[in-house]
PDB file of N, CA and C in Angstrom:
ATOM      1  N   UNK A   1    -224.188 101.571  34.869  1.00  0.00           N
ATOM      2  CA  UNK A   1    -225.618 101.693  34.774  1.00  0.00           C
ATOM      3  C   UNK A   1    -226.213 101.362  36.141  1.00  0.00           C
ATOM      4  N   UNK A   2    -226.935 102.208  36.689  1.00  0.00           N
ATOM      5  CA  UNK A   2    -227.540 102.109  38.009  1.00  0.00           C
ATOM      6  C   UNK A   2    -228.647 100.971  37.481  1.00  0.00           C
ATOM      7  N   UNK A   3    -229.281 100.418  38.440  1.00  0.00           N
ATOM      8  CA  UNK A   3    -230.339  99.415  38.593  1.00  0.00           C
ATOM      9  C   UNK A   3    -231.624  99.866  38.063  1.00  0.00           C
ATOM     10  N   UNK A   4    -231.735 101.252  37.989  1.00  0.00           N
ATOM     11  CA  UNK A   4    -233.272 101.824  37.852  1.00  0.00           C
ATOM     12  C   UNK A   4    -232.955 101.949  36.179  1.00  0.00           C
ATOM     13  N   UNK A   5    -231.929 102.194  35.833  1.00  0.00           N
ATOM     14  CA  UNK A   5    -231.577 102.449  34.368  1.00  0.00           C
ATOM     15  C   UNK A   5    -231.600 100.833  33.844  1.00  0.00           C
ATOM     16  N   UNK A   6    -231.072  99.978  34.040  1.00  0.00           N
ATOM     17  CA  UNK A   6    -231.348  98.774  34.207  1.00  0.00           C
ATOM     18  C   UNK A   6    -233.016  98.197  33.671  1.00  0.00           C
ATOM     19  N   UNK A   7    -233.603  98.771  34.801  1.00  0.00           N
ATOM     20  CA  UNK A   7    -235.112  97.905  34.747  1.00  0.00           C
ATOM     21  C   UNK A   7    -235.915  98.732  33.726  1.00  0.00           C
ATOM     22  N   UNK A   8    -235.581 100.087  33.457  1.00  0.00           N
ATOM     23  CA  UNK A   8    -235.661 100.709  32.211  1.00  0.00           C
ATOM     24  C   UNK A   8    -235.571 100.657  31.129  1.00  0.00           C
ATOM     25  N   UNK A   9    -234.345  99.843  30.762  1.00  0.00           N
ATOM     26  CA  UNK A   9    -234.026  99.531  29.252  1.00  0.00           C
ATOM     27  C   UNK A   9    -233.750  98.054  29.078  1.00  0.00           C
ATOM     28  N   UNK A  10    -234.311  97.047  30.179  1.00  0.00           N
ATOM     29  CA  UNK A  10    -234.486  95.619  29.908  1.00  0.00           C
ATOM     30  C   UNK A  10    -234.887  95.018  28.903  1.00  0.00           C
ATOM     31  N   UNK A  11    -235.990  95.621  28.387  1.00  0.00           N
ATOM     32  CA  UNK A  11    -236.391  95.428  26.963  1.00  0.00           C
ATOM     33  C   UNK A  11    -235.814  95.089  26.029  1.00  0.00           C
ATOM     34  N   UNK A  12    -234.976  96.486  26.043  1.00  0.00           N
ATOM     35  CA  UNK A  12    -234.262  96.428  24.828  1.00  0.00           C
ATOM     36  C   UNK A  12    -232.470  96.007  24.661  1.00  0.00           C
ATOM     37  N   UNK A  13    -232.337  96.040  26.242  1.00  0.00           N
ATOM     38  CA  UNK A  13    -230.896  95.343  26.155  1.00  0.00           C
ATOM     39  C   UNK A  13    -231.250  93.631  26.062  1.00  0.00           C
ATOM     40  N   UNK A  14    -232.540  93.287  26.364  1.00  0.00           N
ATOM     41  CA  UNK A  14    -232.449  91.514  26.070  1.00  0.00           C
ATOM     42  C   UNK A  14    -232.629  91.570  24.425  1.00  0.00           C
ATOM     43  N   UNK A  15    -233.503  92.229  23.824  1.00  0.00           N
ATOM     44  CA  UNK A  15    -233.374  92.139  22.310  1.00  0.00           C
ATOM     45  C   UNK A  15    -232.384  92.434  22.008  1.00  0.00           C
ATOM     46  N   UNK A  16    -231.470  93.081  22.386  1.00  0.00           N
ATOM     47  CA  UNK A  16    -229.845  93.449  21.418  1.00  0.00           C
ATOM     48  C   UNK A  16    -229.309  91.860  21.935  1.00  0.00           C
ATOM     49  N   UNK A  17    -229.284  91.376  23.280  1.00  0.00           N
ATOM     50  CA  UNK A  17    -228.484  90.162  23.523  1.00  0.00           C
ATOM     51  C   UNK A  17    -229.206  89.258  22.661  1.00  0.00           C
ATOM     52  N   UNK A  18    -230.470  88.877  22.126  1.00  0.00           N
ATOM     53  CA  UNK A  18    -230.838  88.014  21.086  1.00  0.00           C
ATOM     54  C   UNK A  18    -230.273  87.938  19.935  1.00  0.00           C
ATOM     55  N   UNK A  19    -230.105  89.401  19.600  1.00  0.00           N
ATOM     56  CA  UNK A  19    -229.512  89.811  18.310  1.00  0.00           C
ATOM     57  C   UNK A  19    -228.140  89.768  17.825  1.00  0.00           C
ATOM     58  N   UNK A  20    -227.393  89.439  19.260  1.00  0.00           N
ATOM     59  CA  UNK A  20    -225.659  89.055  19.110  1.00  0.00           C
ATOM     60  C   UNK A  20    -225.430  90.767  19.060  1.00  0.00           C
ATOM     61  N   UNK A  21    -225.813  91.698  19.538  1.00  0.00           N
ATOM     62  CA  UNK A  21    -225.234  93.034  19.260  1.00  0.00           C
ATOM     63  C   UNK A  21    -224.679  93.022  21.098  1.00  0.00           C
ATOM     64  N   UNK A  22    -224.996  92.558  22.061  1.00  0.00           N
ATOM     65  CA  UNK A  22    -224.085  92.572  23.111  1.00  0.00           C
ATOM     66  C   UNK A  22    -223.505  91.033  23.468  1.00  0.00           C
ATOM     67  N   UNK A  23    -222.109  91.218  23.775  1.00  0.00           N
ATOM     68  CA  UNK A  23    -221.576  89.835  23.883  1.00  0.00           C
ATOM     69  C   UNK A  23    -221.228  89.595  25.184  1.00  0.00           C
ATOM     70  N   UNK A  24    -221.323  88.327  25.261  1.00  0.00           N
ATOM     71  CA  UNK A  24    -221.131  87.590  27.079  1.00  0.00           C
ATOM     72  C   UNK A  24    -219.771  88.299  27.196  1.00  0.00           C
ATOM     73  N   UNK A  25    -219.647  88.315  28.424  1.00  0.00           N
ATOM     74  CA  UNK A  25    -218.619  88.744  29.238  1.00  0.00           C
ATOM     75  C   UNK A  25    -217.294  87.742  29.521  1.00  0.00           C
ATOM     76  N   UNK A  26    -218.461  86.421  29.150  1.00  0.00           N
ATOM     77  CA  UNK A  26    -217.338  84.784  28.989  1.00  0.00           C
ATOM     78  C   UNK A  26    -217.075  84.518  27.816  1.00  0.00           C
ATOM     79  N   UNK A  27    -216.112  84.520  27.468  1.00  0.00           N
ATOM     80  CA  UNK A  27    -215.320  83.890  26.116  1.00  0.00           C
ATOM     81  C   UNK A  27    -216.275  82.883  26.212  1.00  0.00           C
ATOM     82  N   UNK A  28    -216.077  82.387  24.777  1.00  0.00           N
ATOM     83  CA  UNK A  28    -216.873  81.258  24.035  1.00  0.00           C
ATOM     84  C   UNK A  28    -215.516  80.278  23.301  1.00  0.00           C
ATOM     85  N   UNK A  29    -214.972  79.329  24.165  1.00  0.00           N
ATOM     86  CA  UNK A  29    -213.771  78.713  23.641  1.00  0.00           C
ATOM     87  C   UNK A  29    -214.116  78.017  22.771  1.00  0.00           C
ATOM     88  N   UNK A  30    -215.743  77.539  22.358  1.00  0.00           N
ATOM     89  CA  UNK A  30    -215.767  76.570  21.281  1.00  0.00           C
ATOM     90  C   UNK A  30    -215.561  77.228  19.988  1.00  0.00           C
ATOM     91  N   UNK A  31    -214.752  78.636  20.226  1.00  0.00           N
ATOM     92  CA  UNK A  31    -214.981  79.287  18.588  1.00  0.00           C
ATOM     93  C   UNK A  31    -213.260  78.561  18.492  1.00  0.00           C
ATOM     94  N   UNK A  32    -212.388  78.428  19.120  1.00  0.00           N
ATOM     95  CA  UNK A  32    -211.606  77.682  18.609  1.00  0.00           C
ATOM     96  C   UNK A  32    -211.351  77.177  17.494  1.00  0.00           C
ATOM     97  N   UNK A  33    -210.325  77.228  16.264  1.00  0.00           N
ATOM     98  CA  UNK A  33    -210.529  76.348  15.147  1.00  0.00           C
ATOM     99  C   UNK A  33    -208.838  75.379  15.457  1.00  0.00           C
ATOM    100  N   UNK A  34    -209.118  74.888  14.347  1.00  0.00           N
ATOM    101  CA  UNK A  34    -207.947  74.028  14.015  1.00  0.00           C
ATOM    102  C   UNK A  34    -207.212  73.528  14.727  1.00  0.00           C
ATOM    103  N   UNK A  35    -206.345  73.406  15.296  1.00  0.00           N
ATOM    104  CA  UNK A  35    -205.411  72.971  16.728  1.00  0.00           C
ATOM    105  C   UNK A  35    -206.368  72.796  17.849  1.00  0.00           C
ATOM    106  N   UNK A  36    -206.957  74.003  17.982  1.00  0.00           N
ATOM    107  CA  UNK A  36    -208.030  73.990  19.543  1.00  0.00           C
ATOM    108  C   UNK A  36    -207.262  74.677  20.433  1.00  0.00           C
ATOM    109  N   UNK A  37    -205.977  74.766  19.842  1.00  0.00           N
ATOM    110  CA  UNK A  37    -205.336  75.526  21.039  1.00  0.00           C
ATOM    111  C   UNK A  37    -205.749  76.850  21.561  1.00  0.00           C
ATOM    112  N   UNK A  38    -205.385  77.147  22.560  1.00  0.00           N
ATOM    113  CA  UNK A  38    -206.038  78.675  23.116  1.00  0.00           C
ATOM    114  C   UNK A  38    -204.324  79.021  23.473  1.00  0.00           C
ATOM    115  N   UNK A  39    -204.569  80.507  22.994  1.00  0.00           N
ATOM    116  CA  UNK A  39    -203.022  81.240  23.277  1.00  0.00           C
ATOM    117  C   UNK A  39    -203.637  82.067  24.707  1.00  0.00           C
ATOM    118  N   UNK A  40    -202.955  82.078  25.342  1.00  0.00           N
ATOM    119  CA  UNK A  40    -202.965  82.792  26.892  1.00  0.00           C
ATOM    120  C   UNK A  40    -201.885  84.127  26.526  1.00  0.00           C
ATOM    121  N   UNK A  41    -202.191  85.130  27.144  1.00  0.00           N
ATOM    122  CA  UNK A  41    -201.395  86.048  27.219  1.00  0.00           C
ATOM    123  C   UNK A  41    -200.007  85.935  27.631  1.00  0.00           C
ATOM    124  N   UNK A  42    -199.518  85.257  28.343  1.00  0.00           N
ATOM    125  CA  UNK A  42    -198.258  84.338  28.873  1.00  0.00           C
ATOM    126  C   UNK A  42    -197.536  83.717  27.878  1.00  0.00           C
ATOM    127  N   UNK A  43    -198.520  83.119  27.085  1.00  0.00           N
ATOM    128  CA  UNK A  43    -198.082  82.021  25.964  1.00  0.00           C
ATOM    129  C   UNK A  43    -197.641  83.161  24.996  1.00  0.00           C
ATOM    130  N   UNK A  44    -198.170  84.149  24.496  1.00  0.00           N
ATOM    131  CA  UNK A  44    -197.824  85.289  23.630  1.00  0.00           C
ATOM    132  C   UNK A  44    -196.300  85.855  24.669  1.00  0.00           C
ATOM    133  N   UNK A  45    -196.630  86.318  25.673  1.00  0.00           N
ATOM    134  CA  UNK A  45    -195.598  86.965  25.770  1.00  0.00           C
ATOM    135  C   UNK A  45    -194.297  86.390  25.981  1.00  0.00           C
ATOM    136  N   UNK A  46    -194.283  84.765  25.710  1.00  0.00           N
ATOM    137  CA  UNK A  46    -193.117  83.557  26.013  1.00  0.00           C
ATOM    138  C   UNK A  46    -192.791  83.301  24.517  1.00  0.00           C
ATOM    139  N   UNK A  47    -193.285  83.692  23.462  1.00  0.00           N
ATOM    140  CA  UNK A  47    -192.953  83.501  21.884  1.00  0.00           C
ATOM    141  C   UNK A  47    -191.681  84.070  21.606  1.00  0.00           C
ATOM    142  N   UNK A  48    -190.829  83.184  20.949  1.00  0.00           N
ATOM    143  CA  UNK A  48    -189.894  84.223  20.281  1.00  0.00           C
ATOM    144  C   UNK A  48    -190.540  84.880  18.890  1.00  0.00           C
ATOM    145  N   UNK A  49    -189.744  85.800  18.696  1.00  0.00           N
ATOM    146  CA  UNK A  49    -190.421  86.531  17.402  1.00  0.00           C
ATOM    147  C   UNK A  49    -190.659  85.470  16.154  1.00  0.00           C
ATOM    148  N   UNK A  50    -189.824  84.345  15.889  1.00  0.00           N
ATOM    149  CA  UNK A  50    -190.129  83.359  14.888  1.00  0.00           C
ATOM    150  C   UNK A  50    -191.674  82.687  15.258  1.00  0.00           C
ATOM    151  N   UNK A  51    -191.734  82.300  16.556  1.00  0.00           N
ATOM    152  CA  UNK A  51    -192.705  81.825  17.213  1.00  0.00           C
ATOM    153  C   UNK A  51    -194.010  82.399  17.067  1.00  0.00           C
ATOM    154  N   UNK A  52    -193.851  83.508  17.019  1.00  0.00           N
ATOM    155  CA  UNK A  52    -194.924  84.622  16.882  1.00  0.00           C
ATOM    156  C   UNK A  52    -195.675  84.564  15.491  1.00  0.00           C
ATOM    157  N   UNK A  53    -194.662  84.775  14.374  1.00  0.00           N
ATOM    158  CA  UNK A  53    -195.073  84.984  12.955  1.00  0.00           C
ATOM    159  C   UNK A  53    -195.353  83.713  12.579  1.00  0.00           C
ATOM    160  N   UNK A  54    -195.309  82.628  13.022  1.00  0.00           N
ATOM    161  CA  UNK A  54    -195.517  81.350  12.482  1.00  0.00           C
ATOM    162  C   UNK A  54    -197.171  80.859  13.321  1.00  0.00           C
ATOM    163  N   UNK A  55    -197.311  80.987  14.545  1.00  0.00           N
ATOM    164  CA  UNK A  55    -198.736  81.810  15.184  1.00  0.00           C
ATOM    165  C   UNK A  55    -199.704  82.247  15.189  1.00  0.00           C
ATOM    166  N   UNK A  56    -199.161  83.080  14.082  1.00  0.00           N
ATOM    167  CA  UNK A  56    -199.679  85.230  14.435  1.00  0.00           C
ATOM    168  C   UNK A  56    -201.318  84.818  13.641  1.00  0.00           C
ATOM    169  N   UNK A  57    -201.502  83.987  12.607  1.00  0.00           N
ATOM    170  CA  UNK A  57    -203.381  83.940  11.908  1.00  0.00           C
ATOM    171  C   UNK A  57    -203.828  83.415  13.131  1.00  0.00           C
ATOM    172  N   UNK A  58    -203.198  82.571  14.177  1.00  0.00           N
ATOM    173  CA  UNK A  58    -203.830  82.180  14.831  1.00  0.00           C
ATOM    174  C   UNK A  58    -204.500  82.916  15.798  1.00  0.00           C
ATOM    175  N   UNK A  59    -203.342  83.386  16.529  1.00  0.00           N
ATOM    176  CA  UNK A  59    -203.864  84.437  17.484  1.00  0.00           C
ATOM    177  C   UNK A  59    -204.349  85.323  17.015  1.00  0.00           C
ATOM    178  N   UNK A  60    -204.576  86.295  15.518  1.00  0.00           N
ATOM    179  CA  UNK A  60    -205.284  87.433  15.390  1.00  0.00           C
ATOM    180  C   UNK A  60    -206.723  86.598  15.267  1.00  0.00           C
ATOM    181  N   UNK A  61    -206.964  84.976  15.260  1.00  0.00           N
ATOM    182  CA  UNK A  61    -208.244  84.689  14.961  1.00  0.00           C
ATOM    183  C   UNK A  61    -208.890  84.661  16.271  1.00  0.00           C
ATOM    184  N   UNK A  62    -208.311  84.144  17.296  1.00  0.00           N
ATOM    185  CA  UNK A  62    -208.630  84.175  18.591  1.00  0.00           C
ATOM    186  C   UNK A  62    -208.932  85.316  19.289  1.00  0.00           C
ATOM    187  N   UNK A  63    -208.144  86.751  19.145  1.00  0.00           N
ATOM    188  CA  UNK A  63    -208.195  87.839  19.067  1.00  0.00           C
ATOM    189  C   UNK A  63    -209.887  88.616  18.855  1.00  0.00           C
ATOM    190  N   UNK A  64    -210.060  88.222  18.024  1.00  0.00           N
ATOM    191  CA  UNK A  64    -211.344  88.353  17.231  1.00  0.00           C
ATOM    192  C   UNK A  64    -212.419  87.346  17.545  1.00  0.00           C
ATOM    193  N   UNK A  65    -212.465  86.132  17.784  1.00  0.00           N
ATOM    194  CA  UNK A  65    -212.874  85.943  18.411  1.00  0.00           C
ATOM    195  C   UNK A  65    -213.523  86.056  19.679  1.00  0.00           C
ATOM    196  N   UNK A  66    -212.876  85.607  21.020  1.00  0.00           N
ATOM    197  CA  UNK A  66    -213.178  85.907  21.893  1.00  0.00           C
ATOM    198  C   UNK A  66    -211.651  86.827  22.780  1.00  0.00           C
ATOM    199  N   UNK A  67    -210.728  87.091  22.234  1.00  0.00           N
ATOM    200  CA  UNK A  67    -209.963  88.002  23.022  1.00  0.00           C
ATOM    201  C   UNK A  67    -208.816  86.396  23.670  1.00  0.00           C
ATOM    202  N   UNK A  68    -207.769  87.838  24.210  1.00  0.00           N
ATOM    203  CA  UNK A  68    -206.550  86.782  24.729  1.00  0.00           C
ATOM    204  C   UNK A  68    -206.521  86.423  26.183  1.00  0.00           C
ATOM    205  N   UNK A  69    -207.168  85.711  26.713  1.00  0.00           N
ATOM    206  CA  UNK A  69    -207.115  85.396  28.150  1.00  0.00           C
ATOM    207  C   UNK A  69    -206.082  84.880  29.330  1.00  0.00           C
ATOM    208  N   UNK A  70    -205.679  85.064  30.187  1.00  0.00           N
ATOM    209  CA  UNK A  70    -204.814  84.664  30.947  1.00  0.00           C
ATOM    210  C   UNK A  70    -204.859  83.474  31.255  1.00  0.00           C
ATOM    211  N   UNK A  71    -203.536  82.969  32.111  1.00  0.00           N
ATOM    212  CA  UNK A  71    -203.546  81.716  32.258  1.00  0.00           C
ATOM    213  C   UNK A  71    -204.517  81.445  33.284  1.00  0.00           C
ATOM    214  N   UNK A  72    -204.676  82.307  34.432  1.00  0.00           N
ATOM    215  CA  UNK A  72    -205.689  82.315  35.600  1.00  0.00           C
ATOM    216  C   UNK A  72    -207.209  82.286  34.810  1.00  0.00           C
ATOM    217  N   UNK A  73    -207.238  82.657  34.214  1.00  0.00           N
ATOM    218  CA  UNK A  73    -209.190  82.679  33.362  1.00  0.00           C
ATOM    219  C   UNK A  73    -209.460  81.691  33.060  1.00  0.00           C
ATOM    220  N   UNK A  74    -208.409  80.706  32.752  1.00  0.00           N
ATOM    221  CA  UNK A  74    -208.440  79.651  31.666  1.00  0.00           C
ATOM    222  C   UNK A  74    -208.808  78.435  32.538  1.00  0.00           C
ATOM    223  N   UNK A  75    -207.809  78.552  34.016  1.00  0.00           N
ATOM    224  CA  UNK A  75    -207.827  77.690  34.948  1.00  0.00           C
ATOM    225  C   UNK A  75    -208.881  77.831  35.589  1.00  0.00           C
ATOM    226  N   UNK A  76    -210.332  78.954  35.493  1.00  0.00           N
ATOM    227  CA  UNK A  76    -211.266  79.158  36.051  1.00  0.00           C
ATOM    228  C   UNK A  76    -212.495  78.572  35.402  1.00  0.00           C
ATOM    229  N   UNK A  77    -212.057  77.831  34.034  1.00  0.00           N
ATOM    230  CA  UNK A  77    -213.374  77.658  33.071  1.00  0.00           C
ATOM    231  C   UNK A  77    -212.820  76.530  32.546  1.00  0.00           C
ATOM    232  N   UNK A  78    -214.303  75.615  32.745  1.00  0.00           N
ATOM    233  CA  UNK A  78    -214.278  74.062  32.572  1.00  0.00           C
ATOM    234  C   UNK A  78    -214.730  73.547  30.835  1.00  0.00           C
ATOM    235  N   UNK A  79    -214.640  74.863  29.971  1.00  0.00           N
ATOM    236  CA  UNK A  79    -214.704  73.880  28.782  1.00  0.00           C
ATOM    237  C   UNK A  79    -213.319  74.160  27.973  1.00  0.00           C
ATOM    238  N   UNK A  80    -212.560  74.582  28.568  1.00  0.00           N
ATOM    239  CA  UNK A  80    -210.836  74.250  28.411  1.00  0.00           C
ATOM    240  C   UNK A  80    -210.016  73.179  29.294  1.00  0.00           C
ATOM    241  N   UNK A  81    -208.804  72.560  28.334  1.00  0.00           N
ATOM    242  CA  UNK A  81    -207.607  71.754  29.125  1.00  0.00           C
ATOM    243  C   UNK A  81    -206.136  72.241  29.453  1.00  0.00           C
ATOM    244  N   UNK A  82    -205.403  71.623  29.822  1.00  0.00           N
ATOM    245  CA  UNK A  82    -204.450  72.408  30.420  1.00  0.00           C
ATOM    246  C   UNK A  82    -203.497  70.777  29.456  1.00  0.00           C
ATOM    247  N   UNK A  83    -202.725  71.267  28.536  1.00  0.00           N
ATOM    248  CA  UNK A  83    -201.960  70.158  27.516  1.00  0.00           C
ATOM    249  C   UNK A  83    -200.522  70.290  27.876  1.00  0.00           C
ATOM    250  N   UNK A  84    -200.254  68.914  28.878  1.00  0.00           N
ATOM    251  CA  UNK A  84    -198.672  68.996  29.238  1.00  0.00           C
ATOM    252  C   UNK A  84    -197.642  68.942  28.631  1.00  0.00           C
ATOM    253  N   UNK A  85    -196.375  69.631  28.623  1.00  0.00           N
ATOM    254  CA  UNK A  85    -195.400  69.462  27.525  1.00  0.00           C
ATOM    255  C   UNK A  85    -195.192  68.484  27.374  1.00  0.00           C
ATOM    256  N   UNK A  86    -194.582  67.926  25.863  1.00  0.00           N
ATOM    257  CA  UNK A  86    -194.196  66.501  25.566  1.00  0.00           C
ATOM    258  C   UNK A  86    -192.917  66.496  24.161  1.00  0.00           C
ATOM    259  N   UNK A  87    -192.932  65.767  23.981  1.00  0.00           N
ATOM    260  CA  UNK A  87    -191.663  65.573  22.793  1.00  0.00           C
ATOM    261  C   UNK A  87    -192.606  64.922  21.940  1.00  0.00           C
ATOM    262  N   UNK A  88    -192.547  64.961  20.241  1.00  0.00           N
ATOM    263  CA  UNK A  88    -192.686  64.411  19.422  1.00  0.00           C
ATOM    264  C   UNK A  88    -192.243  63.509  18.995  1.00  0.00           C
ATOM    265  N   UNK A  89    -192.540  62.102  18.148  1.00  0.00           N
ATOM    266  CA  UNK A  89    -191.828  60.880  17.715  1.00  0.00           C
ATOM    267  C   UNK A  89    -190.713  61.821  17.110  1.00  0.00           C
ATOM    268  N   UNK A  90    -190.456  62.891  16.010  1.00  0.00           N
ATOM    269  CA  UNK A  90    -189.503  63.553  15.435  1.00  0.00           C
ATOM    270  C   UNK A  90    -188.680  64.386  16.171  1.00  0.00           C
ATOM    271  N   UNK A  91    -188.545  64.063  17.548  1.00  0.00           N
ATOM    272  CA  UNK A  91    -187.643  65.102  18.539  1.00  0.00           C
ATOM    273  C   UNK A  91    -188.549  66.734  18.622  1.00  0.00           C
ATOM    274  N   UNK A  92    -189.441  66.720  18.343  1.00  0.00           N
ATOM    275  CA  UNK A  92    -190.103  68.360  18.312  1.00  0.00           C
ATOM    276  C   UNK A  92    -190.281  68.501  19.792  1.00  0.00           C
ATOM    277  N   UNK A  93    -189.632  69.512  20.450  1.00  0.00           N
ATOM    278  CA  UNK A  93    -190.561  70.146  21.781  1.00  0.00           C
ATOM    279  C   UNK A  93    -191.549  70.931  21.945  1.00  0.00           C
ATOM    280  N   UNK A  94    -192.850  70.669  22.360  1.00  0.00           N
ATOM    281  CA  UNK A  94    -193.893  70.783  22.363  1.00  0.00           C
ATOM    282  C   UNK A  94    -194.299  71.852  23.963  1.00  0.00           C
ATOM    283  N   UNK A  95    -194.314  72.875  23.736  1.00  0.00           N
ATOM    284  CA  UNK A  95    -194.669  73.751  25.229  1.00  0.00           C
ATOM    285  C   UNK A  95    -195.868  73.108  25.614  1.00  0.00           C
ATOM    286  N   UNK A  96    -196.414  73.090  27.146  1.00  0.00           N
ATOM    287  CA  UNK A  96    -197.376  73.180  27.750  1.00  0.00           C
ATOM    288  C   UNK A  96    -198.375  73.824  27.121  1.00  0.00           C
ATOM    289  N   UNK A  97    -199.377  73.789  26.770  1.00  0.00           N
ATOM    290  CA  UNK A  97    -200.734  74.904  26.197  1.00  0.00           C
ATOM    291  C   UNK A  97    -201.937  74.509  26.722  1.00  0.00           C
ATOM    292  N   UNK A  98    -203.276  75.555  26.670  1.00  0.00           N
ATOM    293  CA  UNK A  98    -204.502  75.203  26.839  1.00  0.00           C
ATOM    294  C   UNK A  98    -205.255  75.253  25.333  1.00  0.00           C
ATOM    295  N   UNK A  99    -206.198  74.455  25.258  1.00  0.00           N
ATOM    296  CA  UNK A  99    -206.763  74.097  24.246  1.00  0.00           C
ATOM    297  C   UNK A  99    -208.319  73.632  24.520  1.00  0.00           C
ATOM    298  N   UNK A 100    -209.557  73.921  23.763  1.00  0.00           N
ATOM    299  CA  UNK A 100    -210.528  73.872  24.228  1.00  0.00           C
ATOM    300  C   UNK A 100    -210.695  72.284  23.965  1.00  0.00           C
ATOM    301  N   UNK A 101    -211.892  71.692  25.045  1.00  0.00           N
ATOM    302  CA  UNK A 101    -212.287  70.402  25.070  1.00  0.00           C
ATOM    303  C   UNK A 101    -213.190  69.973  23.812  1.00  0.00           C
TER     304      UNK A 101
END
Protein backbone atom coordinates (compact mmCIF):
# COMPACT_ATOMS: atom_id res chain seq x y z
CA UNK A 1 0.00 0.00 0.00
CA UNK A 2 1.55 3.27 -1.12
CA UNK A 3 1.28 6.18 1.50
CA UNK A 4 -1.46 8.11 -0.44
CA UNK A 5 -3.59 4.82 -0.24
CA UNK A 6 -2.67 4.85 3.33
CA UNK A 7 -3.94 8.41 4.27
CA UNK A 8 -7.02 7.35 2.26
CA UNK A 9 -8.29 4.53 4.07
CA UNK A 10 -6.99 5.58 7.69
CA UNK A 11 -10.33 5.72 8.77
CA UNK A 12 -11.24 2.72 8.22
CA UNK A 13 -8.14 0.61 8.71
CA UNK A 14 -8.03 2.21 12.52
CA UNK A 15 -11.74 1.02 12.96
CA UNK A 16 -10.99 -2.56 11.70
CA UNK A 17 -7.72 -2.37 14.23
CA UNK A 18 -10.38 -1.43 17.09
CA UNK A 19 -12.43 -4.14 15.99
CA UNK A 20 -9.60 -6.96 16.27
CA UNK A 21 -10.27 -7.57 12.37
CA UNK A 22 -6.41 -6.54 11.73
CA UNK A 23 -3.79 -8.07 14.00
CA UNK A 24 -0.37 -6.62 15.30
CA UNK A 25 2.39 -7.76 13.47
CA UNK A 26 3.86 -8.66 17.26
CA UNK A 27 2.78 -11.78 18.74
CA UNK A 28 0.96 -11.31 21.92
CA UNK A 29 2.88 -13.95 24.28
CA UNK A 30 0.47 -13.28 27.09
CA UNK A 31 -2.02 -15.55 25.12
CA UNK A 32 0.15 -18.30 26.45
CA UNK A 33 -1.79 -20.88 28.56
CA UNK A 34 -0.79 -23.48 30.93
CA UNK A 35 3.00 -24.17 31.08
CA UNK A 36 3.70 -20.57 29.53
CA UNK A 37 5.91 -22.23 27.48
CA UNK A 38 6.45 -20.83 23.95
CA UNK A 39 7.47 -23.53 21.25
CA UNK A 40 10.06 -21.86 18.80
CA UNK A 41 10.30 -23.30 15.48
CA UNK A 42 13.71 -24.99 16.49
CA UNK A 43 12.01 -26.44 19.47
CA UNK A 44 9.40 -28.13 16.92
CA UNK A 45 11.87 -29.07 14.60
CA UNK A 46 14.22 -30.79 17.66
CA UNK A 47 10.94 -33.04 18.78
CA UNK A 48 11.02 -36.53 18.31
CA UNK A 49 7.80 -37.75 16.87
CA UNK A 50 6.71 -39.03 20.57
CA UNK A 51 7.68 -35.51 21.60
CA UNK A 52 5.55 -34.01 19.14
CA UNK A 53 2.16 -35.92 19.83
CA UNK A 54 2.48 -35.49 23.48
CA UNK A 55 2.91 -31.39 22.54
CA UNK A 56 0.94 -31.25 19.50
CA UNK A 57 -2.70 -29.27 21.64
CA UNK A 58 -0.09 -27.25 22.60
CA UNK A 59 1.48 -26.04 19.73
CA UNK A 60 -1.73 -26.15 17.49
CA UNK A 61 -2.90 -23.61 20.43
CA UNK A 62 0.00 -21.38 20.00
CA UNK A 63 -0.33 -21.81 16.32
CA UNK A 64 -3.58 -20.10 16.51
CA UNK A 65 -2.79 -17.99 18.62
CA UNK A 66 -0.09 -15.94 17.77
CA UNK A 67 1.96 -18.28 15.25
CA UNK A 68 5.42 -20.23 15.76
CA UNK A 69 8.29 -17.88 16.23
CA UNK A 70 11.95 -18.35 16.06
CA UNK A 71 14.43 -18.52 18.48
CA UNK A 72 15.90 -15.03 17.16
CA UNK A 73 12.18 -13.21 17.62
CA UNK A 74 11.95 -14.47 20.93
CA UNK A 75 15.46 -13.15 21.93
CA UNK A 76 14.21 -9.77 20.45
CA UNK A 77 11.07 -9.37 22.81
CA UNK A 78 11.12 -8.56 26.46
CA UNK A 79 7.85 -10.12 27.65
CA UNK A 80 9.44 -13.65 27.14
CA UNK A 81 12.33 -15.84 29.15
CA UNK A 82 14.84 -17.93 27.98
CA UNK A 83 14.33 -21.36 30.74
CA UNK A 84 17.73 -23.20 31.20
CA UNK A 85 17.89 -26.91 30.99
CA UNK A 86 17.67 -28.70 34.28
CA UNK A 87 16.94 -32.21 35.73
CA UNK A 88 13.95 -32.97 37.80
CA UNK A 89 13.91 -34.29 41.59
CA UNK A 90 12.55 -37.66 39.46
CA UNK A 91 15.65 -37.79 37.04
CA UNK A 92 13.37 -36.07 34.12
CA UNK A 93 15.51 -34.04 31.52
CA UNK A 94 14.11 -30.95 30.97
CA UNK A 95 15.29 -29.06 27.41
CA UNK A 96 16.10 -25.41 27.48
CA UNK A 97 12.66 -23.47 26.44
CA UNK A 98 11.17 -19.95 26.23
CA UNK A 99 8.17 -19.25 28.11
CA UNK A 100 6.27 -16.03 28.58
CA UNK A 101 6.95 -13.81 31.81
Amino acid sequence: MTPDEFTKNEPQIMQQLQMGQIKSQAPDFSAVKNSGRIFTREDIGNMSTDEYKQNEPQIMQQLKSFGIPSSQELRNNSGVVYVKPYTRSDGTEVRGYYRAK
